[in-house]
Protein backbone atom coordinates (compact mmCIF):
# COMPACT_ATOMS: atom_id res chain seq x y z
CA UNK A 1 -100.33 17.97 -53.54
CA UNK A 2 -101.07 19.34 -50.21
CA UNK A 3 -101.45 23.11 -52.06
CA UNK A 4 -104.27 21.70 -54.13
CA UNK A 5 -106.44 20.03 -51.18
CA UNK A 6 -106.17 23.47 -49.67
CA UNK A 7 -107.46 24.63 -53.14
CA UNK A 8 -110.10 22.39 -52.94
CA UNK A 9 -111.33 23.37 -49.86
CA UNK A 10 -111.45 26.39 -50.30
CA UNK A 11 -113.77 25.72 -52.94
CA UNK A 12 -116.13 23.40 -50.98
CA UNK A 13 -116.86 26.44 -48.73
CA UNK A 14 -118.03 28.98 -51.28
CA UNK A 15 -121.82 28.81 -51.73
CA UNK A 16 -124.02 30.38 -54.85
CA UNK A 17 -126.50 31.72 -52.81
CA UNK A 18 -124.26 33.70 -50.60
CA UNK A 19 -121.14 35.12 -53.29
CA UNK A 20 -119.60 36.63 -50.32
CA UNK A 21 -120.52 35.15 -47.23
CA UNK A 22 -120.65 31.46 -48.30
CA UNK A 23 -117.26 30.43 -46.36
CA UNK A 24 -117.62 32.46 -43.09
CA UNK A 25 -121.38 30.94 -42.70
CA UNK A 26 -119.84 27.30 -43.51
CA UNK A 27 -117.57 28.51 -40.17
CA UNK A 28 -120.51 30.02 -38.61
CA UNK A 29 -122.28 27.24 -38.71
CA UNK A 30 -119.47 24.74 -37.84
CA UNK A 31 -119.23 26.26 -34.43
CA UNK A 32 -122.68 26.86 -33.63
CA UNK A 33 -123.37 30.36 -34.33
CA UNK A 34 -125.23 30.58 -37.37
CA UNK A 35 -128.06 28.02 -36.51
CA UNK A 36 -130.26 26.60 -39.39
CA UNK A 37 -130.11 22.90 -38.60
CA UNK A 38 -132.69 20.69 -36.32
CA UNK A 39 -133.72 21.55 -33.21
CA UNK A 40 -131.86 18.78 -31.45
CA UNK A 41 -128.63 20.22 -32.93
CA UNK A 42 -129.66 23.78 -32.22
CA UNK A 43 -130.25 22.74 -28.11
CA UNK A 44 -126.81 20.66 -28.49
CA UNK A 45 -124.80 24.12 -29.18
CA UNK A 46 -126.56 25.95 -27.01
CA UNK A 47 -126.06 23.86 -24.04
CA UNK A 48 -122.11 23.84 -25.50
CA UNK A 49 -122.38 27.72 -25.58
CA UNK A 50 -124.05 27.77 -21.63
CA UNK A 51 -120.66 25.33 -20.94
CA UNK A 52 -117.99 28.11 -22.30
CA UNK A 53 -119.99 30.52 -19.72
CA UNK A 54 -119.31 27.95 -16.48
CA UNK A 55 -115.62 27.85 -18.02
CA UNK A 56 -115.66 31.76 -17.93
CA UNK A 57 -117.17 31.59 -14.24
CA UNK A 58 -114.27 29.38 -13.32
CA UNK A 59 -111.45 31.34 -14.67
CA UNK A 60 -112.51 34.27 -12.48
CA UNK A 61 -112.92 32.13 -9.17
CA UNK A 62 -109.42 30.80 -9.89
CA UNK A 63 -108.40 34.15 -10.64
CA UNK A 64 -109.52 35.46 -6.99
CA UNK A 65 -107.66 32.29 -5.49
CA UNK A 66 -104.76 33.60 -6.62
CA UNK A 67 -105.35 37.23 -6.39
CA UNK A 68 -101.76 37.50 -3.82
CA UNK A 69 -99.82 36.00 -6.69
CA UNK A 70 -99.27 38.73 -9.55
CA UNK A 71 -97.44 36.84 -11.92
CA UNK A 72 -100.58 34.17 -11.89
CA UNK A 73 -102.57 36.62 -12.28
CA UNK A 74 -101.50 38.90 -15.18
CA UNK A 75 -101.00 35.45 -16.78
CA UNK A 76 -105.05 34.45 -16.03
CA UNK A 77 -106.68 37.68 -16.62
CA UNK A 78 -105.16 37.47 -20.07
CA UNK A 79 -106.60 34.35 -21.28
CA UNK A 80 -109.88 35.06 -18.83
CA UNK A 81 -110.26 38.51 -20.63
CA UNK A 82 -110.01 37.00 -24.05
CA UNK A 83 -112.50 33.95 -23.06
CA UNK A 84 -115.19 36.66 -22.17
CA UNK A 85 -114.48 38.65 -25.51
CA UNK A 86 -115.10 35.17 -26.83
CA UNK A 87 -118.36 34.60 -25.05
CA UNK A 88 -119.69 38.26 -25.63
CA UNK A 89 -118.74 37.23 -29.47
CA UNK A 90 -120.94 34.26 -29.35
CA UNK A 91 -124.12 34.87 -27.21
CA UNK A 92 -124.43 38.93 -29.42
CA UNK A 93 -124.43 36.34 -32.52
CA UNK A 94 -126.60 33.64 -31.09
CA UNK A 95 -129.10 35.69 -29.67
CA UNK A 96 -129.63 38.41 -32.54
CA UNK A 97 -129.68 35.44 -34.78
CA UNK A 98 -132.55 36.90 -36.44
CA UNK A 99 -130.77 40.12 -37.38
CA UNK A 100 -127.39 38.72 -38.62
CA UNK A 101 -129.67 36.65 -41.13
CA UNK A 102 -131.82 39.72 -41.63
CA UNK A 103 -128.50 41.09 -43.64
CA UNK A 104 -126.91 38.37 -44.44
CA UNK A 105 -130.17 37.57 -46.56
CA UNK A 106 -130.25 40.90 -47.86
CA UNK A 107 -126.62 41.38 -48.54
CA UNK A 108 -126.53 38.21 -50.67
CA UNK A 109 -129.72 39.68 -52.57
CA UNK A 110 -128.26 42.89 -53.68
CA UNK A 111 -124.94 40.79 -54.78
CA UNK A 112 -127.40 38.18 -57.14
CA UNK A 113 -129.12 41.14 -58.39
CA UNK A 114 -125.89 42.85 -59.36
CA UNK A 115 -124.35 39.53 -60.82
CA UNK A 116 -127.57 39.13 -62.91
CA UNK A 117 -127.50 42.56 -64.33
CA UNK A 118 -123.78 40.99 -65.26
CA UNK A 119 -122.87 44.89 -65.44
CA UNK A 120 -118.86 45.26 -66.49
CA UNK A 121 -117.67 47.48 -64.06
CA UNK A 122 -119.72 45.94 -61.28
CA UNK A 123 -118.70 42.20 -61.85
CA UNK A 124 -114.57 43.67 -61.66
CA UNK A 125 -115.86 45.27 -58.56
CA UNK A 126 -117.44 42.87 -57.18
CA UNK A 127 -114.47 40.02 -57.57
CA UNK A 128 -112.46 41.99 -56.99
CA UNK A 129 -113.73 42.47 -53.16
CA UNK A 130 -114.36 39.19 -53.06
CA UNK A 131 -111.26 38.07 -53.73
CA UNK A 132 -109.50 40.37 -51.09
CA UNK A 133 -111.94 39.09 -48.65
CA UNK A 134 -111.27 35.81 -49.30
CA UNK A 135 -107.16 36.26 -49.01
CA UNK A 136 -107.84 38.19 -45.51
CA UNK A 137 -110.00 35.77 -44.49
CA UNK A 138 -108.15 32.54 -44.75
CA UNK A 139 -105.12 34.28 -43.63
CA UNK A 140 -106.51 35.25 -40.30
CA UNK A 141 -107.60 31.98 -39.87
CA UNK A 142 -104.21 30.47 -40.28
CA UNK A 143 -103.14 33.15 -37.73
CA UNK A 144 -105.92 32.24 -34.96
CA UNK A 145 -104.92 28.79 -35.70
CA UNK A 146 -101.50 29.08 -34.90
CA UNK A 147 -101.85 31.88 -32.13
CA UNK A 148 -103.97 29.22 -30.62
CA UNK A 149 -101.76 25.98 -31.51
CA UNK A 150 -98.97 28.39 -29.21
CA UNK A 151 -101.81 28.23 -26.46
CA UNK A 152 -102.09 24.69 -26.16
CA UNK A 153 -98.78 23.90 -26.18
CA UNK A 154 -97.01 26.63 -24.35
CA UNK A 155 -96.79 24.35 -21.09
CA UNK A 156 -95.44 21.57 -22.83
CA UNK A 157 -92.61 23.92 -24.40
CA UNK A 158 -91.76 24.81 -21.18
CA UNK A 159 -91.73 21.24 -19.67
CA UNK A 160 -89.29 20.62 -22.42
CA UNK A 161 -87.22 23.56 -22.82
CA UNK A 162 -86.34 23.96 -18.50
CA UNK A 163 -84.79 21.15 -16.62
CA UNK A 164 -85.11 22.83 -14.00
CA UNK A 165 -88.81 23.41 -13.67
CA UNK A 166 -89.24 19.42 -14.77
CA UNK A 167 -86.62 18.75 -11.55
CA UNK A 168 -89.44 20.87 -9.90
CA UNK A 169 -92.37 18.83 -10.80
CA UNK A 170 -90.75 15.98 -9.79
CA UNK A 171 -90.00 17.24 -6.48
CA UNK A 172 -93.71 18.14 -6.02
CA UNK A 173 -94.30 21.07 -7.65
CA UNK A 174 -97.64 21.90 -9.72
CA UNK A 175 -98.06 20.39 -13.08
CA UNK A 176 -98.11 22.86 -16.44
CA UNK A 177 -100.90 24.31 -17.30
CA UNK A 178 -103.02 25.62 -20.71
CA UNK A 179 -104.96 27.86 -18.97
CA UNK A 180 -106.16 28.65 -15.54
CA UNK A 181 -109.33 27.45 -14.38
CA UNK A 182 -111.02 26.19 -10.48
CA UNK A 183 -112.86 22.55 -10.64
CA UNK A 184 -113.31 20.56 -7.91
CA UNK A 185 -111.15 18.00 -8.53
CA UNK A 186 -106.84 18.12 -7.61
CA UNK A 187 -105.61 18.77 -10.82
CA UNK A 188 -102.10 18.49 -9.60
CA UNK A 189 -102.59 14.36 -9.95
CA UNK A 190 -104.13 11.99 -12.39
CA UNK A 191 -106.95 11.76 -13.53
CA UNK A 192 -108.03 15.44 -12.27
CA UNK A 193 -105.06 16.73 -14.34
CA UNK A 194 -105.82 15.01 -17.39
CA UNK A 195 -109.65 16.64 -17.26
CA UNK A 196 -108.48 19.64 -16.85
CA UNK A 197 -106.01 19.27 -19.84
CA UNK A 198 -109.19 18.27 -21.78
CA UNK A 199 -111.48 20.72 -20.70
CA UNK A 200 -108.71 24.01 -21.63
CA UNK A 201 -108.38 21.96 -25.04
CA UNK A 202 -111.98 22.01 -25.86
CA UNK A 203 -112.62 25.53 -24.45
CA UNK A 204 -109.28 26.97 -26.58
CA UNK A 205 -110.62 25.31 -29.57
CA UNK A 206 -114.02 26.45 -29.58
CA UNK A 207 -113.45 29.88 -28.37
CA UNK A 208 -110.24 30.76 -31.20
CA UNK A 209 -112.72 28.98 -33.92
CA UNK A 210 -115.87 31.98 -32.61
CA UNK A 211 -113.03 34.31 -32.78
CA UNK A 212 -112.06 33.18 -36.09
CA UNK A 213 -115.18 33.34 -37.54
CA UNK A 214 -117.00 36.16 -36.31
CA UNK A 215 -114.20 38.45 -37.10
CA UNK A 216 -113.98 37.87 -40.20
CA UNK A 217 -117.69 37.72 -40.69
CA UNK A 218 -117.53 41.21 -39.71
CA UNK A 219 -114.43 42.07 -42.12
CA UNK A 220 -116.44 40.15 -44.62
CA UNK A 221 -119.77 42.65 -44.19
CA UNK A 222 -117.18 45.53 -44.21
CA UNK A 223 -115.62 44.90 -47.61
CA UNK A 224 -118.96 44.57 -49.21
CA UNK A 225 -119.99 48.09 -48.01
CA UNK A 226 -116.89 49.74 -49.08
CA UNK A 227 -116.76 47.84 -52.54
CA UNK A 228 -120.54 48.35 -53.13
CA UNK A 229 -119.72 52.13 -52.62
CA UNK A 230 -116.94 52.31 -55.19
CA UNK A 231 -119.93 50.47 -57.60
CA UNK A 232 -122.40 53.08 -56.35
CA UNK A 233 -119.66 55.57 -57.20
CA UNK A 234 -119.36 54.53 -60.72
CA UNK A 235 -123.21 54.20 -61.21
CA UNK A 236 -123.22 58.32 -60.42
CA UNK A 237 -119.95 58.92 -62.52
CA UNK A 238 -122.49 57.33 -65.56
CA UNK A 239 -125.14 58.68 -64.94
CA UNK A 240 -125.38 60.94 -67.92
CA UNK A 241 -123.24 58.95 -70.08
CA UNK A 242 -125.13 58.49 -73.88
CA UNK A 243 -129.22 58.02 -73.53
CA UNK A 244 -132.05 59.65 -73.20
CA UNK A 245 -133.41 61.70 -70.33
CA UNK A 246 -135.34 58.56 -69.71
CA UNK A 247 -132.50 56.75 -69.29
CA UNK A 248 -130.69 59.61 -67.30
CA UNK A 249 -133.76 59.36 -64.94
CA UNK A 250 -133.58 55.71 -64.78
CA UNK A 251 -129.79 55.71 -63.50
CA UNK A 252 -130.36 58.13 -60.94
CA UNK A 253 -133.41 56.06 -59.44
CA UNK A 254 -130.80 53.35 -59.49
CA UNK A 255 -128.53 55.01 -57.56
CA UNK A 256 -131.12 56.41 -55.27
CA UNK A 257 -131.95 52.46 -54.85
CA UNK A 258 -128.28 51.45 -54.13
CA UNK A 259 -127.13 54.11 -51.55
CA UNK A 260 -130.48 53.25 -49.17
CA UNK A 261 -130.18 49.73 -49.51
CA UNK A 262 -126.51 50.40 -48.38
CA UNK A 263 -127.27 52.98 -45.72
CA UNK A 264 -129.92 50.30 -44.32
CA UNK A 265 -127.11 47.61 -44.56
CA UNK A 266 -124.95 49.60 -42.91
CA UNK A 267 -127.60 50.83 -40.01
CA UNK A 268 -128.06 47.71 -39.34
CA UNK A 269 -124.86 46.17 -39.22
CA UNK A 270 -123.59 49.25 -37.23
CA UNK A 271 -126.63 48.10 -34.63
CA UNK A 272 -125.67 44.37 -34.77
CA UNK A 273 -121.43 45.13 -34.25
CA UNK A 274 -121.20 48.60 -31.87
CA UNK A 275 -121.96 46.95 -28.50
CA UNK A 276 -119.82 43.81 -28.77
CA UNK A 277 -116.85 46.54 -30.08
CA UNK A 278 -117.22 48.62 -27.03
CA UNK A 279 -116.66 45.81 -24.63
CA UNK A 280 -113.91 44.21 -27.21
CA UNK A 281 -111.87 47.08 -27.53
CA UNK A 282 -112.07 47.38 -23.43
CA UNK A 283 -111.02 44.21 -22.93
CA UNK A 284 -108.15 44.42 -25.55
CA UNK A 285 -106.71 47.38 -23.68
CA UNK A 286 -106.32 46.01 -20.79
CA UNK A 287 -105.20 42.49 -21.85
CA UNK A 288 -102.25 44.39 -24.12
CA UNK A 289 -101.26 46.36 -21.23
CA UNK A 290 -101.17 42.90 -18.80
CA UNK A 291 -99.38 41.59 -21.59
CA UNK A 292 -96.95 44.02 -21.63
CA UNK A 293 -96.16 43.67 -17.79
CA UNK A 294 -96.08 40.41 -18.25
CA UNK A 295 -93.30 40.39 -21.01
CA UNK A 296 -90.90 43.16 -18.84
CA UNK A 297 -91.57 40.34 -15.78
CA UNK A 298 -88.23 38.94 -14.19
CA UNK A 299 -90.08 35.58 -13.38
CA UNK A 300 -91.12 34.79 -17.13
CA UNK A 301 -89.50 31.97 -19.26
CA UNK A 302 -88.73 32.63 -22.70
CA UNK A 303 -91.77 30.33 -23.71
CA UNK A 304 -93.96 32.42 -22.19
CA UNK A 305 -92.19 35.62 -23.69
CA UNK A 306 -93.30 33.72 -26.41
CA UNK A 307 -96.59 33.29 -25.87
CA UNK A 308 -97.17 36.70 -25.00
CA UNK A 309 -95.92 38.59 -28.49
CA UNK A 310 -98.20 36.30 -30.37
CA UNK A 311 -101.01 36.79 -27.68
CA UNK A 312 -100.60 40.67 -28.02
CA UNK A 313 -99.60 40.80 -32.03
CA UNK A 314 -103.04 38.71 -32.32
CA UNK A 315 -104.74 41.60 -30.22
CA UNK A 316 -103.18 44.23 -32.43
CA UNK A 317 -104.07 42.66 -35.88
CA UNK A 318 -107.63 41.99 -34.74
CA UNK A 319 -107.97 45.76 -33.77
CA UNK A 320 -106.67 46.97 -36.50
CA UNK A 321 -108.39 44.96 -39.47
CA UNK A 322 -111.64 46.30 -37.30
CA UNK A 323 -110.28 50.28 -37.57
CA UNK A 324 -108.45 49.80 -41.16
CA UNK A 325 -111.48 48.33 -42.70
CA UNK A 326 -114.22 50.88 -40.97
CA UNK A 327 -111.98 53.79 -41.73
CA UNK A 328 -112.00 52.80 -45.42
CA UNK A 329 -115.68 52.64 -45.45
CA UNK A 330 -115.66 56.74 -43.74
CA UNK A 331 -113.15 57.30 -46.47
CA UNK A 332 -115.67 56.07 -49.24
CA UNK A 333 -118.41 57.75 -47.89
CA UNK A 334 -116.74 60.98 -47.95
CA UNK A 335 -115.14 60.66 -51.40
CA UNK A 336 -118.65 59.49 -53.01
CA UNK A 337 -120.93 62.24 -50.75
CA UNK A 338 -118.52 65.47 -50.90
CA UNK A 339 -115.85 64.67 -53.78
CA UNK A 340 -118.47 63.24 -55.93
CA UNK A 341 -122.14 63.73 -55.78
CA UNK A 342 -122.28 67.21 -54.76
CA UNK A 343 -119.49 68.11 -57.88
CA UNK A 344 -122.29 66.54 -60.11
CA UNK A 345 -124.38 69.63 -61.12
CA UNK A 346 -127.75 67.24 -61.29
CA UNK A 347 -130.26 70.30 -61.82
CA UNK A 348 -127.86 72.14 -64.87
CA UNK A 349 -127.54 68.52 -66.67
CA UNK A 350 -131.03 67.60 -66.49
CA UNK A 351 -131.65 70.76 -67.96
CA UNK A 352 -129.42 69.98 -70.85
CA UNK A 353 -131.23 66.52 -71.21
CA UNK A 354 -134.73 67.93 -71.64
């Protein structure tokens, strides 16, 4: 029962005018990033996306309040490093809005072309890189979800798990928290604590689901380039299959037509991705390497060993569907521009086809 909602879903987030995209821009939109509704609503998630930047602001002025303390602070420049990763994700999104839907328009073009040419070999293709996309993408969802599930309730765990520390916050000591962050309130006591416990909620929340999403928008745009260049590939390998020379021509203006739509696709997204990858793969070295202290640390409690292997195994898997998917891209270029094209012999065939 529960397996066929999920089914169902799944389904309510594809979308006919985008074969590829359709669930990622359902997520896009959910969170605020890909912005097509009112105005009203537009201001409302901008205002929320201004918010995550005071968070941000707050996490480093706790994090020089505590600069004497090293175990608080390898523990808050982890989760303050990831929050700005999260806000460089959003505001590179928001702001080149009209980029993103520069390709996404034309990405979804080329694929409703292709589908209405309903060639063989392209429509295997073409599910068939769908269909990966689609198992990557839900399953890195489920991972954010439960990397950031571990987030919230890491404190609680290890309210539970110690007797001792709960002896310790009954004696006086400070409260759990999600995440480290300065307001001016005393967040040791009620109600400040309970706004505080609100506020980390909200700001986890929103900045896993921009994580969530924009990744594997990206992955998304990076499987369509590599699978439309294993079509493209089998376009040239026909190209002088039975037909005319008309026909001959005809293919190889086709091809022509494919690979610069793709190398403008790819110029483009290359433009839209490279600058928020430079300061993400930054950021990811030095949070894996605070994680890592962190871990080998005498003072941490086993829920917090915890937290850090799925903190730093969610770093890892992000990086690497980022370098797995853009080296098989470089792989298909070379295969289709060296292995392929250039073993072709264009002049000598057309020749034969006059």
């Amino acid at each position: 029962m529960m397996f066929q909602k999920l089914i169902t879903l799944t389904e309510r987030l594809e979308d006919p005018k985008n074969p590829l995209l359709g669930p990622t821009l359902k997520g896009l939109y959910l969170f605020g990033l890909w912005q097509t509704g009112g105005k009203i609503q537009t201001i409302c998630y901008n205002v929320f996306h201004c918010s995550t930047v005071v968070f941000v602001v707050s996490q480093f002025t706790d994090l020089y309040l505590v600069r004497n303390d090293i175990t608080k602070v390898l523990n808050n420049i982890s989760l303050t490093a990831l929050s700005v990763v999260c806000v460089v994700k959003c505001f590179s999104y928001v702001l080149r809005q009209a980029k993103w839907k520069e390709l996404v328009k034309e990405i979804s073009q080329e694929e409703l072309l292709q589908i209405k040419k309903q060639d063989e070999v392209t429509m295997k293709l073409m599910a068939k890189y769908t269909e990966y996309t689609r198992v990557i993408t839900y399953m890195y969802w489920m991972m954010v979800f439960f990397t950031n599930a571990l987030l919230l309730t890491t404190p609680l765990i290890k309210y539970l798990s110690s007797k001792k520390y709960r002896e310790e916050i009954k004696g006086g000591s400070e409260p759990p928290h999600i995440m480290n962050s300065w307001l001016p309130l005393n967040t040791s006591e009620m109600p400040g604590y309970l706004i505080e416990i609100v506020v980390h909620v909200i700001m986890g929340c929103q900045g896993a689901a921009v994580v969530a999403v924009y990744d594997m928008n990206a992955i998304s745009i990076m499987s369509y380039l590599k699978g439309q260049l294993l079509i493209l590939k089998a376009k040239c390998k026909g190209i002088f299959d039975d037909g005319s020379r008309v026909d001959v021509l005809n293919r190889i203006k086709e091809c022509h037509r494919h690979h610069t739509v793709l190398l403008k696709h790819y110029r483009l997204f290359n433009s839209l991705l490279s600058p928020t990858m430079f300061v993400y793969v930054l950021i990811c070295s030095i949070t894996i390497c605070c994680s890592v202290i962190q871990f080998s640390s005498k003072e941490a409690t086993p829920s917090q060993r915890i937290w850090v292997i799925q903190y730093t195994t969610s770093q890892v898997a992000q990086l690497f569907l980022y370098c797995w998917h853009s080296n098989e891209i470089t792989t298909e270029v070379y295969t289709l521009h060296i292995k392929l094209v250039f073993k072709l012999d264009l002049y000598r065939r057309l020749r034969t086809n006059q």
